[in-house]
PDB file of N, CA and C in Angstrom:
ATOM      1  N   UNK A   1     -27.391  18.284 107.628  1.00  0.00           N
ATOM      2  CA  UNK A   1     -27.911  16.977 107.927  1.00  0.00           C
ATOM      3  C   UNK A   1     -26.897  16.250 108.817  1.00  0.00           C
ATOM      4  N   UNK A   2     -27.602  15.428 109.713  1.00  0.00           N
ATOM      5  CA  UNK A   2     -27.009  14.779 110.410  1.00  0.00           C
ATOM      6  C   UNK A   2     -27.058  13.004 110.644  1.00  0.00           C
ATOM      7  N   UNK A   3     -25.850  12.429 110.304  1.00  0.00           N
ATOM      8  CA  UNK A   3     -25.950  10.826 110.433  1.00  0.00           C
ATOM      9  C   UNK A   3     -25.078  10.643 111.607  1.00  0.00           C
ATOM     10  N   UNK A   4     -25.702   9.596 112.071  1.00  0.00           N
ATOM     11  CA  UNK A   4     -25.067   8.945 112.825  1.00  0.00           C
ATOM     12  C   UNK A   4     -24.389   7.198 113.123  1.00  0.00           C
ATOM     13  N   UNK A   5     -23.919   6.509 113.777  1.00  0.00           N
ATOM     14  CA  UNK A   5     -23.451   5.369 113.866  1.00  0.00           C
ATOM     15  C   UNK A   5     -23.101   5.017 115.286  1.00  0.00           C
ATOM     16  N   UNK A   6     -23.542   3.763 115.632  1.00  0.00           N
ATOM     17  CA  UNK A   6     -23.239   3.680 117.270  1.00  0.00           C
ATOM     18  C   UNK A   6     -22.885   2.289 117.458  1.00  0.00           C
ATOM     19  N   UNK A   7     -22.156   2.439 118.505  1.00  0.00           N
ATOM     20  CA  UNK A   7     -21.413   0.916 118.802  1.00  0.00           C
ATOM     21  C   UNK A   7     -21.710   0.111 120.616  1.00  0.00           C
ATOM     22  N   UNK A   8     -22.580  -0.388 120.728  1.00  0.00           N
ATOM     23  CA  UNK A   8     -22.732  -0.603 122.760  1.00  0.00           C
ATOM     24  C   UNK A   8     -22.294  -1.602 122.942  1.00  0.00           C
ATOM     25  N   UNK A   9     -21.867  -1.623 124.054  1.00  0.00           N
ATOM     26  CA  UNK A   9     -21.126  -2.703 124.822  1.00  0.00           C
ATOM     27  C   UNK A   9     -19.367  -3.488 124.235  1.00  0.00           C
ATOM     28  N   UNK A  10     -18.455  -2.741 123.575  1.00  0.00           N
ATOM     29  CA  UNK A  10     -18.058  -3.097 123.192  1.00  0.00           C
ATOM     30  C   UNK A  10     -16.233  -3.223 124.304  1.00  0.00           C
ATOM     31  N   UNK A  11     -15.707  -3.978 124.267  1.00  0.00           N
ATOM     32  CA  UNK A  11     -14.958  -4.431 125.477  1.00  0.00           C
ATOM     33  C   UNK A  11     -13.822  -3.752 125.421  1.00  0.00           C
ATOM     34  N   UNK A  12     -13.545  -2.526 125.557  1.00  0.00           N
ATOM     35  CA  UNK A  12     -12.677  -1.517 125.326  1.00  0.00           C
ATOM     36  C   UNK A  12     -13.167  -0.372 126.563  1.00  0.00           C
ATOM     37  N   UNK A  13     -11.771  -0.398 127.084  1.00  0.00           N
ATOM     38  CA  UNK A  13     -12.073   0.941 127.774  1.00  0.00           C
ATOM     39  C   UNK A  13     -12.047   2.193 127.164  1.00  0.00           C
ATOM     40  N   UNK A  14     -13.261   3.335 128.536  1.00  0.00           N
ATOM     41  CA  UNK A  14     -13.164   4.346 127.553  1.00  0.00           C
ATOM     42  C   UNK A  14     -12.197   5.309 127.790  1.00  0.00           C
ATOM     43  N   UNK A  15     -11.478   5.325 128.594  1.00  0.00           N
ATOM     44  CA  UNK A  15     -10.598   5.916 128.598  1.00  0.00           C
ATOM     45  C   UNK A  15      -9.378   6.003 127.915  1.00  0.00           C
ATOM     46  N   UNK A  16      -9.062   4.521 126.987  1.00  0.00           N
ATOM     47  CA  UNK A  16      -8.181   4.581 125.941  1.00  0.00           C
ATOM     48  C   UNK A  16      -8.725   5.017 124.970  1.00  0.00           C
ATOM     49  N   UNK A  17     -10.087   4.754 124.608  1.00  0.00           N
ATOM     50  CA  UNK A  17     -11.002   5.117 123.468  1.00  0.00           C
ATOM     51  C   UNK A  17     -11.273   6.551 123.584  1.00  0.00           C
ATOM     52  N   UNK A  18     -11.677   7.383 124.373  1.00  0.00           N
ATOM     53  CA  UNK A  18     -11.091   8.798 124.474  1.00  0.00           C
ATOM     54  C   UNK A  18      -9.948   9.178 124.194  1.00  0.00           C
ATOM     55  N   UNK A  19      -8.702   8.855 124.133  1.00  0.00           N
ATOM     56  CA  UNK A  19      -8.051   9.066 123.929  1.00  0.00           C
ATOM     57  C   UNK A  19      -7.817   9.562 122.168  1.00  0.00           C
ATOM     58  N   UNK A  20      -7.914   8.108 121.635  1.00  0.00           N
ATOM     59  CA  UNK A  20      -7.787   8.126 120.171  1.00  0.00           C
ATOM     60  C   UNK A  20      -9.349   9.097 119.572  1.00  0.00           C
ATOM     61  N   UNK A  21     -10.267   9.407 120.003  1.00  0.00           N
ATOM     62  CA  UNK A  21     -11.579   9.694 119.585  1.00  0.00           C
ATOM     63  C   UNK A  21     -11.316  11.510 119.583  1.00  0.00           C
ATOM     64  N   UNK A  22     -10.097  12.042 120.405  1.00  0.00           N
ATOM     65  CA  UNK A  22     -10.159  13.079 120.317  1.00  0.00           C
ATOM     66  C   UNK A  22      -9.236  13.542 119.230  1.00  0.00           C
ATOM     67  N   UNK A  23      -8.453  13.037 118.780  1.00  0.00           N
ATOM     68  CA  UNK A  23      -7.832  12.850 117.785  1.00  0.00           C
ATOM     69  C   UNK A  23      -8.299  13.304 116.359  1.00  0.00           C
ATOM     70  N   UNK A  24     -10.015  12.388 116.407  1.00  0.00           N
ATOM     71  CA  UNK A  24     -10.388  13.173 114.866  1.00  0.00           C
ATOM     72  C   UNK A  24     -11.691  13.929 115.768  1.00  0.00           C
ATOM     73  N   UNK A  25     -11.725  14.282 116.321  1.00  0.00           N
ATOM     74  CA  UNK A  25     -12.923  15.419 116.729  1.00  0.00           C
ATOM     75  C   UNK A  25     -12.740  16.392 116.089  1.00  0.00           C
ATOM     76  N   UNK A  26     -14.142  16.847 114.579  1.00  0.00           N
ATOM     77  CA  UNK A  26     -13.808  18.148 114.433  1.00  0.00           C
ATOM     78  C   UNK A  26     -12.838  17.899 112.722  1.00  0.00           C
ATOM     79  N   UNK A  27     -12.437  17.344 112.143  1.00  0.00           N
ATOM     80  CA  UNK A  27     -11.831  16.598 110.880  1.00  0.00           C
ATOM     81  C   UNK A  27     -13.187  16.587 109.927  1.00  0.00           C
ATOM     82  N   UNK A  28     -12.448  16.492 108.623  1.00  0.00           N
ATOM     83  CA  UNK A  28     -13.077  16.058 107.523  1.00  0.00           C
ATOM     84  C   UNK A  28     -13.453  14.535 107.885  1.00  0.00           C
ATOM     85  N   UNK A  29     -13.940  13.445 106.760  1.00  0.00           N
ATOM     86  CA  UNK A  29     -13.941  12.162 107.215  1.00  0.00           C
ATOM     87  C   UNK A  29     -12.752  11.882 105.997  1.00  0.00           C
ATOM     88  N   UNK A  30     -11.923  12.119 105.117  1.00  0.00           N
ATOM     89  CA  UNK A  30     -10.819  11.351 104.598  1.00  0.00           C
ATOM     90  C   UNK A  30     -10.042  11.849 105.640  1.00  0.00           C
ATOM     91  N   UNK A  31      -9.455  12.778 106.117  1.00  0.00           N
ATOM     92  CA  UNK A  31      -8.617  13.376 107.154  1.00  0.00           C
ATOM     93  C   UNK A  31      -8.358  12.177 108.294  1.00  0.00           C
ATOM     94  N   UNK A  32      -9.557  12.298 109.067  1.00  0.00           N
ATOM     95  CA  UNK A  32     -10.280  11.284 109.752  1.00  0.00           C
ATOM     96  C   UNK A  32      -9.913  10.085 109.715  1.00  0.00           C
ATOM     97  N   UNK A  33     -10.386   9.515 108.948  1.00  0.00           N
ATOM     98  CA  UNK A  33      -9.695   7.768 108.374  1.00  0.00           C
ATOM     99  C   UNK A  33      -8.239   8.187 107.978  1.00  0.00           C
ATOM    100  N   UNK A  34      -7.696   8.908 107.535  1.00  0.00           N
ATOM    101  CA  UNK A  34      -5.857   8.914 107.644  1.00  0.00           C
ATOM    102  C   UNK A  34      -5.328   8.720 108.454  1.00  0.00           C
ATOM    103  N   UNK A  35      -5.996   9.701 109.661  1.00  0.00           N
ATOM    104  CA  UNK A  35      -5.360   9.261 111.050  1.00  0.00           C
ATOM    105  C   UNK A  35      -5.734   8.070 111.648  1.00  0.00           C
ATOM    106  N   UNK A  36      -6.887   7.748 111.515  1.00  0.00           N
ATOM    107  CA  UNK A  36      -7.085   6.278 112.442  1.00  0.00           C
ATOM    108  C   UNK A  36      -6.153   5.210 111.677  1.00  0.00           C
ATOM    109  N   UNK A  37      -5.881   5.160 110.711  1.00  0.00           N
ATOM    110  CA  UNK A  37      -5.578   4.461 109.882  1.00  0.00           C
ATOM    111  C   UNK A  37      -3.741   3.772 110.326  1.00  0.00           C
ATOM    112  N   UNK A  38      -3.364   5.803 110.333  1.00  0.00           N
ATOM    113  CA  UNK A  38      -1.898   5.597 111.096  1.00  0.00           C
ATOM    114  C   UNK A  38      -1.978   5.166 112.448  1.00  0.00           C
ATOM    115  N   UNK A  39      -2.762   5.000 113.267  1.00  0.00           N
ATOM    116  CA  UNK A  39      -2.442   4.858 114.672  1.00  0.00           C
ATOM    117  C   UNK A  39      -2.784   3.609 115.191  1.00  0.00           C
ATOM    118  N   UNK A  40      -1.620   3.350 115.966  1.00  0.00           N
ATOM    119  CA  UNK A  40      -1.565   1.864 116.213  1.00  0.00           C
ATOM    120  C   UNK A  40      -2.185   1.562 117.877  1.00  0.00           C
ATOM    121  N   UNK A  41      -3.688   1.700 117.588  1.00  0.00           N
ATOM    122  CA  UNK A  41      -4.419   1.311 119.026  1.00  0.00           C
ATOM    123  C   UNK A  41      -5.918   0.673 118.665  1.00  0.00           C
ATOM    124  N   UNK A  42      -6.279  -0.195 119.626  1.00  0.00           N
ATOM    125  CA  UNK A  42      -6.939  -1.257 119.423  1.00  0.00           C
ATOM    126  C   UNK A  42      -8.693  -0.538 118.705  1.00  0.00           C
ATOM    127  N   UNK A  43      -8.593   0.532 119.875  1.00  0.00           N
ATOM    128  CA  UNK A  43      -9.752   2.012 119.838  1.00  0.00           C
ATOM    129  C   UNK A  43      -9.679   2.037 118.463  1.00  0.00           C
ATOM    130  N   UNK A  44      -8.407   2.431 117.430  1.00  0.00           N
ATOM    131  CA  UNK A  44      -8.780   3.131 115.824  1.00  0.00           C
ATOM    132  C   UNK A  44      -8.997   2.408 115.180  1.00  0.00           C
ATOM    133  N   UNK A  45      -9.018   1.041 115.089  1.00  0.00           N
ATOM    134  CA  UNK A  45      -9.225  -0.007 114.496  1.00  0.00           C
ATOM    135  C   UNK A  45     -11.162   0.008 114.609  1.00  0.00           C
ATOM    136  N   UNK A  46     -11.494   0.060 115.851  1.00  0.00           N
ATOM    137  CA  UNK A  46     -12.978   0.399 115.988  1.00  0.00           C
ATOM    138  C   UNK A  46     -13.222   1.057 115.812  1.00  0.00           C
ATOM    139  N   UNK A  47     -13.014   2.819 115.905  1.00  0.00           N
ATOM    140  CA  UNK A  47     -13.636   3.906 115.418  1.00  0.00           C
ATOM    141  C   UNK A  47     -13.395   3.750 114.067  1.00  0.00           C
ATOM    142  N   UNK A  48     -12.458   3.383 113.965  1.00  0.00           N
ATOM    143  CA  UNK A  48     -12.394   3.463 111.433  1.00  0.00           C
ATOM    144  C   UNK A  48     -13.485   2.477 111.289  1.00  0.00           C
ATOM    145  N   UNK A  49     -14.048   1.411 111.634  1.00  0.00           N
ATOM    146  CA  UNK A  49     -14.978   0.577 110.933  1.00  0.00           C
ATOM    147  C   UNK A  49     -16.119   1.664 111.776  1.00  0.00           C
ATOM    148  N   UNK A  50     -16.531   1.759 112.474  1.00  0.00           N
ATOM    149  CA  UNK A  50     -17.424   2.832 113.191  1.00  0.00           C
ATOM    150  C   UNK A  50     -17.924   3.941 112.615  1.00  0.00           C
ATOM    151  N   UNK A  51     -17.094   4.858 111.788  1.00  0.00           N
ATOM    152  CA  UNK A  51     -16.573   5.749 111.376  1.00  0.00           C
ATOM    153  C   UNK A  51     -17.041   5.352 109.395  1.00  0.00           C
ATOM    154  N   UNK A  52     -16.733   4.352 109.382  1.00  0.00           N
ATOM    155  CA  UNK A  52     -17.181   3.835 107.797  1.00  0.00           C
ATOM    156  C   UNK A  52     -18.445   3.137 107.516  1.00  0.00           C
ATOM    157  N   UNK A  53     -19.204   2.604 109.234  1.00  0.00           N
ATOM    158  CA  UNK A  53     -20.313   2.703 109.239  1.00  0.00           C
ATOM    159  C   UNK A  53     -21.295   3.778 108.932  1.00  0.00           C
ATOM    160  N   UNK A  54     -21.087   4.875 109.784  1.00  0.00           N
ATOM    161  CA  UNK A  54     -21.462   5.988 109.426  1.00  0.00           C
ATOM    162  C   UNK A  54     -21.438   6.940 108.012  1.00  0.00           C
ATOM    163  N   UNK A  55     -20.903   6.414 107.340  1.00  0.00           N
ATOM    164  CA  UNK A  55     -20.465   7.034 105.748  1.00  0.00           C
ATOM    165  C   UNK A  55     -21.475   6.515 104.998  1.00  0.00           C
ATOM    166  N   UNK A  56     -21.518   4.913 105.260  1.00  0.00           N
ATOM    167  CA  UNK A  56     -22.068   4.304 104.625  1.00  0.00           C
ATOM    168  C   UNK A  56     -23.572   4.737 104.995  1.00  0.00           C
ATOM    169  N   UNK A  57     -24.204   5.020 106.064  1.00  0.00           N
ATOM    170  CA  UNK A  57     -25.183   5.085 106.603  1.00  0.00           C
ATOM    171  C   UNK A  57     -25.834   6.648 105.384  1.00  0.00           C
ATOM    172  N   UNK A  58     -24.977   7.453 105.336  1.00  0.00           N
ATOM    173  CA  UNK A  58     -25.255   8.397 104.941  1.00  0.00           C
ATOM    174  C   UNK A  58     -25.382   9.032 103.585  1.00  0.00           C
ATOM    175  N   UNK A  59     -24.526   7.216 102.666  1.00  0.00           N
ATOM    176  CA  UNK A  59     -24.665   7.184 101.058  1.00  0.00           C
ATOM    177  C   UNK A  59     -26.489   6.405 101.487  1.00  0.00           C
ATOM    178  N   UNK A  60     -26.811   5.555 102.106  1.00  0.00           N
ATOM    179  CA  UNK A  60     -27.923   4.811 101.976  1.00  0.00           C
ATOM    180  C   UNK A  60     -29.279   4.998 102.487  1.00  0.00           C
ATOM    181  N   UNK A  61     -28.713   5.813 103.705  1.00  0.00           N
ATOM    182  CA  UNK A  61     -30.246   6.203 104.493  1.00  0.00           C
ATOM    183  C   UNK A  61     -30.621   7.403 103.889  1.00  0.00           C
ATOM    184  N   UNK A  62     -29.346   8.128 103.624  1.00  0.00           N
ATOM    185  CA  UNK A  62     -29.875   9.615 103.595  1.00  0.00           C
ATOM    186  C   UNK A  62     -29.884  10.426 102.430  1.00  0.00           C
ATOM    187  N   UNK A  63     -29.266   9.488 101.521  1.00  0.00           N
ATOM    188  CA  UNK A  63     -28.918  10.213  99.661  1.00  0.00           C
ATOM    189  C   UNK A  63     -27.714  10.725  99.963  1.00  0.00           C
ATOM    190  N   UNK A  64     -26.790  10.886 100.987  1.00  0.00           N
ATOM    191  CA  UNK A  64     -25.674  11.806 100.479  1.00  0.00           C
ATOM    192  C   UNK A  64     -24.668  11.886  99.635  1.00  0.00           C
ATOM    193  N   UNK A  65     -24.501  12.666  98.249  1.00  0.00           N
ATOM    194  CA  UNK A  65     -23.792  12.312  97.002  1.00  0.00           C
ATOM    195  C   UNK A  65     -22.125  12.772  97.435  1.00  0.00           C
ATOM    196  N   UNK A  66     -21.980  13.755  98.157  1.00  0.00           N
ATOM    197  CA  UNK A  66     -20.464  13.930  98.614  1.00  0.00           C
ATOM    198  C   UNK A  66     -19.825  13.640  99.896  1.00  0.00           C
ATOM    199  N   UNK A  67     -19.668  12.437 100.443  1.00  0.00           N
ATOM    200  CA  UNK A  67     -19.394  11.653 101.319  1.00  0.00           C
ATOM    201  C   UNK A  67     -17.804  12.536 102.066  1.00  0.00           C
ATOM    202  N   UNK A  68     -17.554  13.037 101.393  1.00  0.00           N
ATOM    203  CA  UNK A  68     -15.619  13.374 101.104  1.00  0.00           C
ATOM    204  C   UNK A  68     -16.082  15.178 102.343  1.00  0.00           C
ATOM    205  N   UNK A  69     -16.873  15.218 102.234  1.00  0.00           N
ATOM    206  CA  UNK A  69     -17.611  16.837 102.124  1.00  0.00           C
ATOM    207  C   UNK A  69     -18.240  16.913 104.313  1.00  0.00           C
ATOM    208  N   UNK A  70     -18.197  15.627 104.317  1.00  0.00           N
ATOM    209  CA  UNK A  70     -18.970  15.216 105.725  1.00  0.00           C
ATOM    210  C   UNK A  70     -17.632  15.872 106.838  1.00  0.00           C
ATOM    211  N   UNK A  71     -17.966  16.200 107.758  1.00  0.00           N
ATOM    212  CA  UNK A  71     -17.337  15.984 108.967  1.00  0.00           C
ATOM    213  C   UNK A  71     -17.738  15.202 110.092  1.00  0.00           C
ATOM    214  N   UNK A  72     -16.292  15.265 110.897  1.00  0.00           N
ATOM    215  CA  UNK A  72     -16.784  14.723 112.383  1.00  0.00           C
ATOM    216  C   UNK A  72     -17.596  15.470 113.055  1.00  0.00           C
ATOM    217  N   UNK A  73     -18.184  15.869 113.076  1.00  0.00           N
ATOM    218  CA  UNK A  73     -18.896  16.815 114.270  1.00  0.00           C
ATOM    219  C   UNK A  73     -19.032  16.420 115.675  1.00  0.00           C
ATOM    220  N   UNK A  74     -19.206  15.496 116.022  1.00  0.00           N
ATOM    221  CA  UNK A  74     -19.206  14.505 117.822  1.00  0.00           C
ATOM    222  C   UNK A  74     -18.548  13.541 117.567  1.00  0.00           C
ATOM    223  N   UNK A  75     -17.685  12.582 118.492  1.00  0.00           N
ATOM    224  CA  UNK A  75     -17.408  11.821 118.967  1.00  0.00           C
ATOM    225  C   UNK A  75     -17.853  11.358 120.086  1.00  0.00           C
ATOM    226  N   UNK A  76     -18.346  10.500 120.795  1.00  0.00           N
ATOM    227  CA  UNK A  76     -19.190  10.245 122.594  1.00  0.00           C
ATOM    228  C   UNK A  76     -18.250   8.619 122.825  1.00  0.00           C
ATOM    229  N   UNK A  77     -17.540   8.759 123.967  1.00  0.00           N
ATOM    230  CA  UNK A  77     -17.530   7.628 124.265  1.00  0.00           C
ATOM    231  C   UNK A  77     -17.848   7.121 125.499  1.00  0.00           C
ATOM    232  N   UNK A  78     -18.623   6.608 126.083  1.00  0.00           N
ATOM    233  CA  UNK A  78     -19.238   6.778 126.864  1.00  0.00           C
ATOM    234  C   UNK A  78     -19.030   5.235 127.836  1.00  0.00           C
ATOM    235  N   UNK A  79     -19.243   5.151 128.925  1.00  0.00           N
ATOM    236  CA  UNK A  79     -18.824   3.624 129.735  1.00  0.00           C
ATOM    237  C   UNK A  79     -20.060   2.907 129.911  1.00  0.00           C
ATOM    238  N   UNK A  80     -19.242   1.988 129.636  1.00  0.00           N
ATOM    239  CA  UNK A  80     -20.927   0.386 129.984  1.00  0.00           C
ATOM    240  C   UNK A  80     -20.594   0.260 130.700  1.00  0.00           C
ATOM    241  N   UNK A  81     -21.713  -1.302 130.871  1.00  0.00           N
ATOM    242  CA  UNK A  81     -21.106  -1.897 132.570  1.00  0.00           C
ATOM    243  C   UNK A  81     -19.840  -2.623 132.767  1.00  0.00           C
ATOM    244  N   UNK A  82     -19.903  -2.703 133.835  1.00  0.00           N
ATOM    245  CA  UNK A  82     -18.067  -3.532 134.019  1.00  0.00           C
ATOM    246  C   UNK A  82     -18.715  -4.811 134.778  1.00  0.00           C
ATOM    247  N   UNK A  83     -17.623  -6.036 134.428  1.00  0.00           N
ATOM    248  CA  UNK A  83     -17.658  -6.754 134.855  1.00  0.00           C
ATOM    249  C   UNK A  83     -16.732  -7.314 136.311  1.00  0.00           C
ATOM    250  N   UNK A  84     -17.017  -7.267 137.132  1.00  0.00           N
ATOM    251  CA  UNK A  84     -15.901  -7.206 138.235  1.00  0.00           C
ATOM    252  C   UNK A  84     -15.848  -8.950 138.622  1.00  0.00           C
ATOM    253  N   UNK A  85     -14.054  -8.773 138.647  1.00  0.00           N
ATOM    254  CA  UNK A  85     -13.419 -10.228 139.233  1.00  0.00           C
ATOM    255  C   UNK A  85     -12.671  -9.848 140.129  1.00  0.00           C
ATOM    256  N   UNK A  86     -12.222 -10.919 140.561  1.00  0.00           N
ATOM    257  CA  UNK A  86     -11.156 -10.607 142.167  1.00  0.00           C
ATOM    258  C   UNK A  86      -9.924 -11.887 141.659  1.00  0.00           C
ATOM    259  N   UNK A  87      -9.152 -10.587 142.302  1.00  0.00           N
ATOM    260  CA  UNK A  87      -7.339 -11.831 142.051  1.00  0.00           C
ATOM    261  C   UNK A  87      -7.183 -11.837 143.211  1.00  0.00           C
ATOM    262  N   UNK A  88      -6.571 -13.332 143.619  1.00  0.00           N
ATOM    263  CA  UNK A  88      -6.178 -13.301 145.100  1.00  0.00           C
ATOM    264  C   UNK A  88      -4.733 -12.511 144.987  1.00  0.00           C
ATOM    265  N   UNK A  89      -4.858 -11.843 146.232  1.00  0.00           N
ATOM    266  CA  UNK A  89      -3.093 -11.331 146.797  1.00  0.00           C
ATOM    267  C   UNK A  89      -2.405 -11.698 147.768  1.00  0.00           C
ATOM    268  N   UNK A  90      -1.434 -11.358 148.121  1.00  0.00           N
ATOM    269  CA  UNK A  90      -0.988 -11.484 149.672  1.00  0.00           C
ATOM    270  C   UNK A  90      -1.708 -11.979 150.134  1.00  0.00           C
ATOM    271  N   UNK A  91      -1.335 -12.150 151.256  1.00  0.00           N
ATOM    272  CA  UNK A  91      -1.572 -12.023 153.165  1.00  0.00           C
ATOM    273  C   UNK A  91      -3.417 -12.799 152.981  1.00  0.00           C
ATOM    274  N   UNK A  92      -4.023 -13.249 152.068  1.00  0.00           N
ATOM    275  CA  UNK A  92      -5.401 -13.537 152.240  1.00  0.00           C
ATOM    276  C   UNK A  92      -6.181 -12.576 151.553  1.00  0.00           C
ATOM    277  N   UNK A  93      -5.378 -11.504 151.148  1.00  0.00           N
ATOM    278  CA  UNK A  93      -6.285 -10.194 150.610  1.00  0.00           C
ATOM    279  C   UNK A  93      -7.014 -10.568 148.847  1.00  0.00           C
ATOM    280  N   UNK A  94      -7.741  -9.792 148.532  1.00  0.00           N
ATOM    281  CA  UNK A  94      -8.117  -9.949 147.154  1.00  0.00           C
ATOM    282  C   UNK A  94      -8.322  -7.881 146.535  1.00  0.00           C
ATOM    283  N   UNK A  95      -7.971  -8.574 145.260  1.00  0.00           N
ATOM    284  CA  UNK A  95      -8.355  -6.920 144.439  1.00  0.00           C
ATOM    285  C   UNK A  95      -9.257  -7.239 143.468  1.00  0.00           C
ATOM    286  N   UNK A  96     -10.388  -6.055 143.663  1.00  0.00           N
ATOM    287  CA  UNK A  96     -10.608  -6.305 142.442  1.00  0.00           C
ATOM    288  C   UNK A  96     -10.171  -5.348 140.590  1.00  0.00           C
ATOM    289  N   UNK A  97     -10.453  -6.541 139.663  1.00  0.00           N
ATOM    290  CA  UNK A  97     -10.366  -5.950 138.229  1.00  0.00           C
ATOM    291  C   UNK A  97     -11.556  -5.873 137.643  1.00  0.00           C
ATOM    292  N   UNK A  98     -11.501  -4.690 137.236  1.00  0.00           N
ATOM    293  CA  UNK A  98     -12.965  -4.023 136.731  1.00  0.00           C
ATOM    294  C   UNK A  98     -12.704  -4.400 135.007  1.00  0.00           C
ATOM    295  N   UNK A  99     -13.517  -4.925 133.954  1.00  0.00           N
ATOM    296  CA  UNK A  99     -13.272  -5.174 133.060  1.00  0.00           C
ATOM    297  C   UNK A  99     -14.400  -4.501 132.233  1.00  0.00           C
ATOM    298  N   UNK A 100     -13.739  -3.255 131.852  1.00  0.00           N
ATOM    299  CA  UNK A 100     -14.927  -2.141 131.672  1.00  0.00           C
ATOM    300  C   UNK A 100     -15.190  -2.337 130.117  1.00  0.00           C
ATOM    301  N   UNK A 101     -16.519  -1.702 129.591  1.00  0.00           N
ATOM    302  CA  UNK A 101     -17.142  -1.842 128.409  1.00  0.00           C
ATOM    303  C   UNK A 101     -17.047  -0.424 127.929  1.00  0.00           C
ATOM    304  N   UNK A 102     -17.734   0.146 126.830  1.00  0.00           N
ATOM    305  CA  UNK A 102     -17.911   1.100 125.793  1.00  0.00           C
ATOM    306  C   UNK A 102     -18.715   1.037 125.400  1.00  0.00           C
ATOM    307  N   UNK A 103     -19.678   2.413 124.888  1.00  0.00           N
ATOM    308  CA  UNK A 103     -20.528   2.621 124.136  1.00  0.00           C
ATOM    309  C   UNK A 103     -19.992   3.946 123.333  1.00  0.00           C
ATOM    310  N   UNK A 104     -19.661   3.449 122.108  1.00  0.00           N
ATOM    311  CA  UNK A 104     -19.249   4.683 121.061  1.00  0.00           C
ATOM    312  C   UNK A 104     -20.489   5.231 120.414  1.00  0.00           C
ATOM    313  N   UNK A 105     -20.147   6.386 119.755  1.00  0.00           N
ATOM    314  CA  UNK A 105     -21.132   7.014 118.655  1.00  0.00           C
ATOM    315  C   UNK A 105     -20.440   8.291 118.058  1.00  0.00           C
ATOM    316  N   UNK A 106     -20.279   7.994 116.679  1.00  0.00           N
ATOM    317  CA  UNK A 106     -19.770   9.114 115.714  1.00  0.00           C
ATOM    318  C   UNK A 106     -21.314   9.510 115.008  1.00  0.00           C
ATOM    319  N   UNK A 107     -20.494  10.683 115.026  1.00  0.00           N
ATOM    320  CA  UNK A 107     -22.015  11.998 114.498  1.00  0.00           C
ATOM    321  C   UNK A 107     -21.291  12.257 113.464  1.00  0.00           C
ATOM    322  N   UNK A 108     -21.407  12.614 111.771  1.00  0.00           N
ATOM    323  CA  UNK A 108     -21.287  13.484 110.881  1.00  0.00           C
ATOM    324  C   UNK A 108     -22.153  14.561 110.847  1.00  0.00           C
ATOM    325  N   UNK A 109     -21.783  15.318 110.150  1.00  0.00           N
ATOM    326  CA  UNK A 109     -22.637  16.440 109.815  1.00  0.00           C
ATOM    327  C   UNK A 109     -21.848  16.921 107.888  1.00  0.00           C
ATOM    328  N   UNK A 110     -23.250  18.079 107.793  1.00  0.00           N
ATOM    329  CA  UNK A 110     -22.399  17.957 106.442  1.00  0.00           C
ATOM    330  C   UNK A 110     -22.334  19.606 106.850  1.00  0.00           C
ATOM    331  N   UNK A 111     -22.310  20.484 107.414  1.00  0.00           N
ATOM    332  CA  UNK A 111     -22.117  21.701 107.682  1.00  0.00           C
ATOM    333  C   UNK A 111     -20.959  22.305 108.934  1.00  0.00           C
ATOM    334  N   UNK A 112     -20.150  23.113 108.511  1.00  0.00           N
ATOM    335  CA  UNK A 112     -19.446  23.385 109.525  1.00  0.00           C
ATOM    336  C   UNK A 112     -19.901  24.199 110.603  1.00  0.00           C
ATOM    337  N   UNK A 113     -21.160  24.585 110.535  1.00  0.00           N
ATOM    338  CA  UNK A 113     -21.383  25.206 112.211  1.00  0.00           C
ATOM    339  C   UNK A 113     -21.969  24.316 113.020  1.00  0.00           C
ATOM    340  N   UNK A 114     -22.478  23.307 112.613  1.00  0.00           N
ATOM    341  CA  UNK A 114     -22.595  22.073 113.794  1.00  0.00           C
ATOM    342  C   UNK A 114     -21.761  21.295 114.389  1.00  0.00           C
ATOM    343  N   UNK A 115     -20.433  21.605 114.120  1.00  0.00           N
ATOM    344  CA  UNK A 115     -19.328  20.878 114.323  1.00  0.00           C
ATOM    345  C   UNK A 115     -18.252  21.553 115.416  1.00  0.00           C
TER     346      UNK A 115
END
């Protein structure tokens, strides 16, 4: 069986959020929450509530009695839209800053060949 949990538009890039997401790819879910737990980035703070969404999803939607038993099976982090501003520079010039978004989604599974 498979639960899931998803997060859109959330103001995190995904490229830091890849970062930490590969981390528990493939983990138990206590394993899982140990590590997010230790790591000090803005990303594990969202994937652990993300991540405990999904648990929860799967004591309530789905009957599951051994929560401890689940894995990660996917992680997706995927890019929203960006919001673009301009800083002035030099000489008359401008840059722009892209102020990019996220769309997460953790998959459990309760079997290890889907994972």
């Amino acid at each position: 069986m498979k639960v899931s949990a998803r997060l859109r538009y959330r103001h995190l890039s995904p490229r830091k959020a890849r970062q930490v997401a590969d981390l528990i790819r493939g983990k138990k879910v206590p394993q899982a929450l140990s590590i997010l737990a230790a790591t000090e980035r803005e990303a594990a703070r969202v994937l652990e509530k993300l991540m405990r969404s999904a648990v929860a999803n799967a004591g309530a939607n789905h009957a599951v009695e051994d929560v401890d038993a689940l894995l990660v099976a996917e992680v997706c982090v995927d890019g929203g839209p960006m919001a673009k501003r301009w800083r002035p520079r030099a000489r008359g010039r401008a840059t722009m800053i892209r102020k990019r978004t996220s769309h997460l989604r953790v998959l459990l599974s309760d079997d290890e060949a889907s994972a």
